[in-house]
N, C-alpha and C. Protein backbone atom coordinates (compact mmCIF):
# COMPACT_ATOMS: atom_id res chain seq x y z
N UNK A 1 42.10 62.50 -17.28
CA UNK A 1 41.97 63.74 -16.55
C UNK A 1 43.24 63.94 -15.72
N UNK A 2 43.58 65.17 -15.94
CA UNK A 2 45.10 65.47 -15.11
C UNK A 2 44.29 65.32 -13.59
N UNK A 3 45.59 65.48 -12.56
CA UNK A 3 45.73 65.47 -11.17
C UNK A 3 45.15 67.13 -10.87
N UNK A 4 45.76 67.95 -11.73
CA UNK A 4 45.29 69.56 -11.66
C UNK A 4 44.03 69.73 -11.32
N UNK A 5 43.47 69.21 -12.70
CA UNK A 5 41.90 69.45 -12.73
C UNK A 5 40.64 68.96 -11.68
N UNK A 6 41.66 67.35 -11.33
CA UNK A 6 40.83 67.11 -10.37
C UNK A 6 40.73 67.67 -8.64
N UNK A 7 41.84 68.59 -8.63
CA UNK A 7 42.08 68.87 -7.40
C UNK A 7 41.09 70.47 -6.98
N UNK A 8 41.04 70.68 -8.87
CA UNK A 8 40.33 72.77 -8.56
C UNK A 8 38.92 72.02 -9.15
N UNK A 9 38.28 71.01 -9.40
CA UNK A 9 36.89 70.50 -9.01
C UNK A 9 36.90 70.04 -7.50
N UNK A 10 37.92 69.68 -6.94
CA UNK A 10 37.33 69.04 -5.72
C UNK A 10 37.13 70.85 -4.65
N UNK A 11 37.94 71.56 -4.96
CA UNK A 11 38.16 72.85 -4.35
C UNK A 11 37.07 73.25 -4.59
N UNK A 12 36.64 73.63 -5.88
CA UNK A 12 35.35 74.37 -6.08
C UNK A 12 34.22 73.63 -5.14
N UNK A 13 34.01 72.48 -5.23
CA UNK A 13 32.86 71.61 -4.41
C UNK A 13 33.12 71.93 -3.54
N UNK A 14 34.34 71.78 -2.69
CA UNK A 14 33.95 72.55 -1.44
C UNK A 14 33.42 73.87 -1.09
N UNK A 15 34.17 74.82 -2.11
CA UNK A 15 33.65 76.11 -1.85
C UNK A 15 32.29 76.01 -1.98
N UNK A 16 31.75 75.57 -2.97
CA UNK A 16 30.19 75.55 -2.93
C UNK A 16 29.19 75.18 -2.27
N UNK A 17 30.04 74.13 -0.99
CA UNK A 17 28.97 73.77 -0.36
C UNK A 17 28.93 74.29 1.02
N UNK A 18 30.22 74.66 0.98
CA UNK A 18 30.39 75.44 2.31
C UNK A 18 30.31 76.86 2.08
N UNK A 19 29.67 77.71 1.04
CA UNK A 19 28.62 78.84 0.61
C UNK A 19 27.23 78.62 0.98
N UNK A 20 27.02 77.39 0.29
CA UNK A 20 25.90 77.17 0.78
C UNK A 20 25.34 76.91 2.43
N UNK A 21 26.26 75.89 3.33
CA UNK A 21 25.46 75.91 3.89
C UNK A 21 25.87 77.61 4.89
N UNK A 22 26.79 77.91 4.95
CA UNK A 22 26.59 79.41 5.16
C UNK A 22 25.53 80.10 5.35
N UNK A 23 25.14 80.06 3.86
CA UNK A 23 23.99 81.11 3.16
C UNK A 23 22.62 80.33 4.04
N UNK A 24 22.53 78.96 4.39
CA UNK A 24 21.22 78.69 4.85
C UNK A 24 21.31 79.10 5.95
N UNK A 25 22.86 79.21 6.84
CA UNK A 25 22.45 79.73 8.37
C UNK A 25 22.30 80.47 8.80
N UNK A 26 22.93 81.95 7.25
CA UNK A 26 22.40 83.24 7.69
C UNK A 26 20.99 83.57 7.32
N UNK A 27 20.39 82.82 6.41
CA UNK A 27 18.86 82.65 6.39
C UNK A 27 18.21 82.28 7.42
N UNK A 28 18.45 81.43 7.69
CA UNK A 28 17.52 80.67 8.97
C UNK A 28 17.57 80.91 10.13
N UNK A 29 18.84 81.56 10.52
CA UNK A 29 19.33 81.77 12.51
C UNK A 29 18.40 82.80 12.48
N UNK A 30 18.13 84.14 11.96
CA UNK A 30 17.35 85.12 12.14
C UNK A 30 15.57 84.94 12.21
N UNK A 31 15.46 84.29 11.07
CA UNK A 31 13.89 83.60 11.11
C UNK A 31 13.79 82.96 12.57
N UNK A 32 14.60 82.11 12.74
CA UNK A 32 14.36 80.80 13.74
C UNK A 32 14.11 81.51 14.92
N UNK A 33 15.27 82.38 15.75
CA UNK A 33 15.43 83.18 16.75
C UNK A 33 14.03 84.09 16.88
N UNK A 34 13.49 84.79 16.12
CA UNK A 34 13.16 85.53 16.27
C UNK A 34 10.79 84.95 16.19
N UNK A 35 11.42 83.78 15.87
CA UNK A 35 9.88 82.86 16.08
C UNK A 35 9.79 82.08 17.18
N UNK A 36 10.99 81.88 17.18
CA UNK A 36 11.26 80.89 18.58
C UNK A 36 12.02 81.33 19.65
N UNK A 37 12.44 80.97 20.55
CA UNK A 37 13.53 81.52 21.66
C UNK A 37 14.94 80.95 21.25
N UNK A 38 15.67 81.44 22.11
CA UNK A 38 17.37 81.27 21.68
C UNK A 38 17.56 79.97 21.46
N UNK A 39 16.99 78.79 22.55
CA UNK A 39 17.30 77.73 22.46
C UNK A 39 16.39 76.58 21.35
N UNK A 40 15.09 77.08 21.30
CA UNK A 40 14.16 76.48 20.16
C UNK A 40 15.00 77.09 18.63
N UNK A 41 15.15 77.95 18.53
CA UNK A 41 16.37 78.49 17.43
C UNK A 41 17.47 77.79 17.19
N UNK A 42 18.66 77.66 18.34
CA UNK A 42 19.68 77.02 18.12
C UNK A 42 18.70 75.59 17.61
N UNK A 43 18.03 74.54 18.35
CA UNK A 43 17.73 73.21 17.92
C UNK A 43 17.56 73.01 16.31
N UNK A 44 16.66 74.21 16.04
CA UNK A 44 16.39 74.35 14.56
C UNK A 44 17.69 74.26 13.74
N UNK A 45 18.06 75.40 14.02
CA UNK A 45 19.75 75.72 12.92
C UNK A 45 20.39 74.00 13.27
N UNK A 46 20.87 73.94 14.32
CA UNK A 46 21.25 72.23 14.38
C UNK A 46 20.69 71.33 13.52
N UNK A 47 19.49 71.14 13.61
CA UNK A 47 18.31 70.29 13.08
C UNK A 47 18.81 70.60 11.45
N UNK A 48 18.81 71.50 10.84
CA UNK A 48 19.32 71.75 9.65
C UNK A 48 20.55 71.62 9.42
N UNK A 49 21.68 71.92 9.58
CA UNK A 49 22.92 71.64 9.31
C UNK A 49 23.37 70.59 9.25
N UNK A 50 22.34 69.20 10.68
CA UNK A 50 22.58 67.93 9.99
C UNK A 50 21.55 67.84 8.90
N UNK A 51 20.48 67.86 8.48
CA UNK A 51 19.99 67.44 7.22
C UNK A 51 20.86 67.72 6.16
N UNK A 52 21.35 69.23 6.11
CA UNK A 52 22.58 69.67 4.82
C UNK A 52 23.34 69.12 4.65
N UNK A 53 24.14 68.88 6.01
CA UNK A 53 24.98 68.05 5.88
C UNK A 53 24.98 66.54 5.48
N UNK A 54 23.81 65.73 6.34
CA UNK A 54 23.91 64.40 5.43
C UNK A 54 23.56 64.67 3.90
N UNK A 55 22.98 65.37 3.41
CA UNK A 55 22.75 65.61 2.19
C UNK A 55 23.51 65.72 1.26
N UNK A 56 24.34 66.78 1.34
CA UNK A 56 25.98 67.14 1.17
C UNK A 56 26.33 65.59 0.91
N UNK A 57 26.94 64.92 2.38
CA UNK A 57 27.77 63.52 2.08
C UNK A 57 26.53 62.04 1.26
N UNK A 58 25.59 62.16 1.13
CA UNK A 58 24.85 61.22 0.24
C UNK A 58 25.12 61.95 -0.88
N UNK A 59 25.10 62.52 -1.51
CA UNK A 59 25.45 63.58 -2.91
C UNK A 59 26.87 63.09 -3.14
N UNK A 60 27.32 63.25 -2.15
CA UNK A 60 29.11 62.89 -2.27
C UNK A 60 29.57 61.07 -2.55
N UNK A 61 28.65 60.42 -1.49
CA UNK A 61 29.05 58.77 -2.04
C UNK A 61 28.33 58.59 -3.02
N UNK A 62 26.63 59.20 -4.02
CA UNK A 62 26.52 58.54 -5.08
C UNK A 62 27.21 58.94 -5.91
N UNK A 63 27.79 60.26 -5.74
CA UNK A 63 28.83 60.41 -6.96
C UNK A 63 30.13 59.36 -6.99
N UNK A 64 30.32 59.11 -5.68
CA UNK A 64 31.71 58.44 -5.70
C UNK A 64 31.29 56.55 -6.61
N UNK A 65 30.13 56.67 -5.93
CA UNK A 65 29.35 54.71 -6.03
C UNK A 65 29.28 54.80 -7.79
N UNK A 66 28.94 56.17 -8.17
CA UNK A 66 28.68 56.29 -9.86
C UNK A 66 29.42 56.97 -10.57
N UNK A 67 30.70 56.75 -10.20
CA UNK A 67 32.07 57.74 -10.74
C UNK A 67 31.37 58.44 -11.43
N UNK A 68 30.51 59.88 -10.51
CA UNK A 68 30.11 60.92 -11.73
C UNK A 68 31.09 61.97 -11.16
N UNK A 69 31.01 63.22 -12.01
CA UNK A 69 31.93 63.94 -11.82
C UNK A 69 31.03 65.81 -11.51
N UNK A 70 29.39 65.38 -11.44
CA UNK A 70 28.95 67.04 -11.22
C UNK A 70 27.39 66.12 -11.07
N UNK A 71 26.80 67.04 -10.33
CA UNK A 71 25.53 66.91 -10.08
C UNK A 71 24.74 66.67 -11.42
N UNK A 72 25.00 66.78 -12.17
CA UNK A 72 24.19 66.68 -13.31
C UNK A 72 24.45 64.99 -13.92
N UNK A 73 25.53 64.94 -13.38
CA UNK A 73 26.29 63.26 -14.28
C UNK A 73 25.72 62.41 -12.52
N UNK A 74 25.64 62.60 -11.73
CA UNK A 74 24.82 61.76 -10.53
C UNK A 74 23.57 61.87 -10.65
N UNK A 75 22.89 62.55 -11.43
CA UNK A 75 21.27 62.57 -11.25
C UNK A 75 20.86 61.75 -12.55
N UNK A 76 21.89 61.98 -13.63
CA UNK A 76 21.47 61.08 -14.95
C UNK A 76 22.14 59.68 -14.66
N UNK A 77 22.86 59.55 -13.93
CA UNK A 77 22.95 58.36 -13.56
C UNK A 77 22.19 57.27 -12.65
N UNK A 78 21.62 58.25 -11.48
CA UNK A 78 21.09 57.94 -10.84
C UNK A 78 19.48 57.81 -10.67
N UNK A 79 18.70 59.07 -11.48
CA UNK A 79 17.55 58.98 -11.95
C UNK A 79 17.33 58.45 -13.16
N UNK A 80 17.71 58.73 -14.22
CA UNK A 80 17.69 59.25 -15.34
C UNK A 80 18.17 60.51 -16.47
N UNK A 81 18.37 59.80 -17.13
CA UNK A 81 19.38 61.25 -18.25
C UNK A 81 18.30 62.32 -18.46
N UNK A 82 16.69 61.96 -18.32
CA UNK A 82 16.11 63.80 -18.78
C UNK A 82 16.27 64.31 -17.53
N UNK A 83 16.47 63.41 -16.10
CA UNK A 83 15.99 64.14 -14.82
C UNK A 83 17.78 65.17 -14.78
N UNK A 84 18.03 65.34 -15.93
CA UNK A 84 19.70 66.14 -15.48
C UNK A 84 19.45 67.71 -15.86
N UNK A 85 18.56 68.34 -16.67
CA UNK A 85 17.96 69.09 -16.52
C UNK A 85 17.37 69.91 -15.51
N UNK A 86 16.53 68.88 -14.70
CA UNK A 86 16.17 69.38 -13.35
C UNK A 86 17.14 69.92 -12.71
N UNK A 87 18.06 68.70 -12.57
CA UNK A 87 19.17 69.32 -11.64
C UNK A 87 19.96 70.37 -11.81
N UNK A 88 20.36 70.47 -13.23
CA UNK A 88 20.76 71.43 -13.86
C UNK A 88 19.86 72.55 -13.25
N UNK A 89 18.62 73.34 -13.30
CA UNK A 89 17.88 74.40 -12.66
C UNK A 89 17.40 74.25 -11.43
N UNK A 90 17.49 73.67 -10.83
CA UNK A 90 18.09 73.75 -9.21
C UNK A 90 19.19 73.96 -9.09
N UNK A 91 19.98 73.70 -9.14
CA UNK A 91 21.37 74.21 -9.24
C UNK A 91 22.05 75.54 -9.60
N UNK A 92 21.51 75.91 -10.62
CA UNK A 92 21.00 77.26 -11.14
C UNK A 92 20.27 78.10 -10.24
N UNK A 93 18.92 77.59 -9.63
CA UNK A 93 18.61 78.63 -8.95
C UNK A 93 18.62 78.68 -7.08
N UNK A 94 19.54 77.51 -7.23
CA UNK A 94 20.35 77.39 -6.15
C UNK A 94 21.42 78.75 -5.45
N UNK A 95 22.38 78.60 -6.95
CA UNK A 95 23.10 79.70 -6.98
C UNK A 95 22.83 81.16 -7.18
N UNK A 96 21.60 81.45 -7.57
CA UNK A 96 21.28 82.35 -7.97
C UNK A 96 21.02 83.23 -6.69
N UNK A 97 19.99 82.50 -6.00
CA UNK A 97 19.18 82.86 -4.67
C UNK A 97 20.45 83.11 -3.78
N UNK A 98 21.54 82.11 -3.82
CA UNK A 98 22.62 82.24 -3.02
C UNK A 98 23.30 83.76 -2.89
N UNK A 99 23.38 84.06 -4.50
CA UNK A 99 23.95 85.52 -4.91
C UNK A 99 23.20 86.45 -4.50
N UNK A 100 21.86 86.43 -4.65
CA UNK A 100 20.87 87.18 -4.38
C UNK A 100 20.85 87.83 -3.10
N UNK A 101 21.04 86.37 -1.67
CA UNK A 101 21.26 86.97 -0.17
C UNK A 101 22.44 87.53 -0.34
N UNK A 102 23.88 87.39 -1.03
CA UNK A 102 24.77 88.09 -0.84
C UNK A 102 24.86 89.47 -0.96
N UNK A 103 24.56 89.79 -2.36
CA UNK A 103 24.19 91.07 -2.51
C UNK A 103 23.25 91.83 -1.52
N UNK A 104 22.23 91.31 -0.97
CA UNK A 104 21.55 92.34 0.07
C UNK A 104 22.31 92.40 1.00
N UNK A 105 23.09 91.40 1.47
CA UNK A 105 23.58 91.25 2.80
C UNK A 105 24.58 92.59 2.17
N UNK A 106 25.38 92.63 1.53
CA UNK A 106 26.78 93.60 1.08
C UNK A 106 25.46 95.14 0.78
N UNK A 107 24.62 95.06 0.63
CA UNK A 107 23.61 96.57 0.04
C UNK A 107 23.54 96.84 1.96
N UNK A 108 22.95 96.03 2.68
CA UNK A 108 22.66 96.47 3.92
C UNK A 108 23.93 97.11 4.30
N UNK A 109 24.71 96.49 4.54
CA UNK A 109 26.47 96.77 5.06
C UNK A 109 26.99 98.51 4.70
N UNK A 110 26.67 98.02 3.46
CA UNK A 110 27.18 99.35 2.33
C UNK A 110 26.72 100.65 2.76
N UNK A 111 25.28 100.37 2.49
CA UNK A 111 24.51 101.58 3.16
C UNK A 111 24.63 102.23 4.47
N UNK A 112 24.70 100.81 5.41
CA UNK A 112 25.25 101.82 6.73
C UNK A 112 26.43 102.62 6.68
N UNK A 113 27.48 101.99 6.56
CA UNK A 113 28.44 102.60 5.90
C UNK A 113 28.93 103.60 5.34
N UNK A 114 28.25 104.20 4.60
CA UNK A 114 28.23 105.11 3.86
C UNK A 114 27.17 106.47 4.64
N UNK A 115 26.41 105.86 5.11
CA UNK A 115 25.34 106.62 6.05
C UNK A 115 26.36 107.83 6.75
N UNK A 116 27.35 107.40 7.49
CA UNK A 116 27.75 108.38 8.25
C UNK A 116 29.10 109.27 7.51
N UNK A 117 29.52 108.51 6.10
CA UNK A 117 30.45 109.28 5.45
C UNK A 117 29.55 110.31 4.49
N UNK A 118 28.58 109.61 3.37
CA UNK A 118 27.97 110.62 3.02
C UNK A 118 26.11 110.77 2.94
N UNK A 119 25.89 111.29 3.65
CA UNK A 119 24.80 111.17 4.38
C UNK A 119 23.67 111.45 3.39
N UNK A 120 22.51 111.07 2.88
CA UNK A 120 21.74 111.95 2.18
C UNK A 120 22.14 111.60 0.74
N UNK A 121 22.92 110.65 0.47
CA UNK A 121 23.54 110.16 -0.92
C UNK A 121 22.42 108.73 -1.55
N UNK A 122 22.66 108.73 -2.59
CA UNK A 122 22.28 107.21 -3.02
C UNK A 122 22.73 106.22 -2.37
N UNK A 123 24.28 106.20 -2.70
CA UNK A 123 24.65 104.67 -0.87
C UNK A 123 24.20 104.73 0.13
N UNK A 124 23.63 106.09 0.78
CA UNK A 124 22.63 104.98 1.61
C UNK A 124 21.14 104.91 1.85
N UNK A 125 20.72 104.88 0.42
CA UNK A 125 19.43 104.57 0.43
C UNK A 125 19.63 103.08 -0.38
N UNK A 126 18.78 102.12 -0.08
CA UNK A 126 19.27 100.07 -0.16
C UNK A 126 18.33 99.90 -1.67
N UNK A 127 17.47 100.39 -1.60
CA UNK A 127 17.03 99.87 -3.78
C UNK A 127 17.82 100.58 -4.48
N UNK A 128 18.44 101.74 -4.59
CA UNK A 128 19.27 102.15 -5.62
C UNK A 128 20.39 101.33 -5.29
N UNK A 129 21.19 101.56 -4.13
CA UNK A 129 22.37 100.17 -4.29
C UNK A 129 22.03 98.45 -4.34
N UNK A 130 21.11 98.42 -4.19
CA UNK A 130 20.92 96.77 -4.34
C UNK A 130 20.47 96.86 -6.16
N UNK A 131 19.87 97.85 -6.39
CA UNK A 131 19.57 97.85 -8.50
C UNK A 131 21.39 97.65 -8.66
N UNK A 132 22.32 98.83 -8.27
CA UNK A 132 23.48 99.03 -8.86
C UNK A 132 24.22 97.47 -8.55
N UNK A 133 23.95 96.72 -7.47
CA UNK A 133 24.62 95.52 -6.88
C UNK A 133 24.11 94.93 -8.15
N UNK A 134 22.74 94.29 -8.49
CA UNK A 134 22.71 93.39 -9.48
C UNK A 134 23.04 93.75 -10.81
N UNK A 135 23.44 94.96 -11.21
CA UNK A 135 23.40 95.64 -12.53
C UNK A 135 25.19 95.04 -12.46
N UNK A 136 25.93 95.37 -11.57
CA UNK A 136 27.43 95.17 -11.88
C UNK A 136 27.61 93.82 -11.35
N UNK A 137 26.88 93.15 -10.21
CA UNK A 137 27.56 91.67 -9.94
C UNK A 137 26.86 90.38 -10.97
N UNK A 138 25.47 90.67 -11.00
CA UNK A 138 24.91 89.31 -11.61
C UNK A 138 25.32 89.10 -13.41
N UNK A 139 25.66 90.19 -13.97
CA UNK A 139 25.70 89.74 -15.50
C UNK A 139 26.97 89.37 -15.67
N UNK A 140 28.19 89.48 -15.12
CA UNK A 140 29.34 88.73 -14.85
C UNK A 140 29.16 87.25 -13.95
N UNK A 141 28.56 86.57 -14.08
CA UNK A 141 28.16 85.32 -13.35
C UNK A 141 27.46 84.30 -14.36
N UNK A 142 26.62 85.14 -15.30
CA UNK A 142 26.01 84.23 -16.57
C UNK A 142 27.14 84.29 -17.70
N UNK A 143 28.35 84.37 -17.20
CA UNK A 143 29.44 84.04 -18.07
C UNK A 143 29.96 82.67 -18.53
């Protein structure tokens, strides 16, 4: 394996995990806050970011302990070769769900947005742009 390749896998892993845990804190700070008070909220989001995070770095030394090279080559190593499947669709709908908050988050945005340029339009009503969001972002992704 070139030096190249291993440097835009180690890049991508990062990007991915630091999407992810992103995506859990814009999930969760709003839930949390709004069940709990500011400070029972913050404990929560904390409380999670270390679980992600040790999670994240145990993911990271069994790959390193089992020179695997993707979640799928640490789980068949580490469970078993059918359990790589699993991981394989978690992973999958890991990303999926990930895309999923993005797009609403960019449909909410959009719509306001557009609210005061053209008022009374499809942009800013949020199911016709969140249909048009998955119609143009998600089938370029199962590439």
């Amino acid at each position: 394996m070139a030096s190249g390749e291993s440097c835009a896998k180690t890049k991508d892993t990062m990007i991915n995990l630091g999407l992810n845990l992103v995506g859990a804190g814009m999930l969760a700070l709003p839930v949390s806050l709004i069940t709990t008070s500011v400070v029972w909220g913050s404990v929560l989001i904390g409380i999670i970011t270390i679980l992600m995070t040790g999670s994240f770095v145990f993911i990271g030394e069994c790959a390193r302990y089992t020179h695997a090279s993707s979640y799928r080559e640490v789980a068949s190593k580490l469970v078993s070769p059918q359990f790589a499947v699993v991981t394989d669709v978690l992973v999958f709908t890991n990303g999926f769900f990930v895309c999923v908050m993005f797009l609403i988050l960019w449909t909410d945005f959009l719509t306001q947005g557009f609210s005061g340029i053209l008022p009374n339009s499809i942009w800013t009503q949020r199911l016709p742009c969140l249909g048009i969001g998955f119609i143009v972002c998600l089938p370029p992704l199962g590439r």
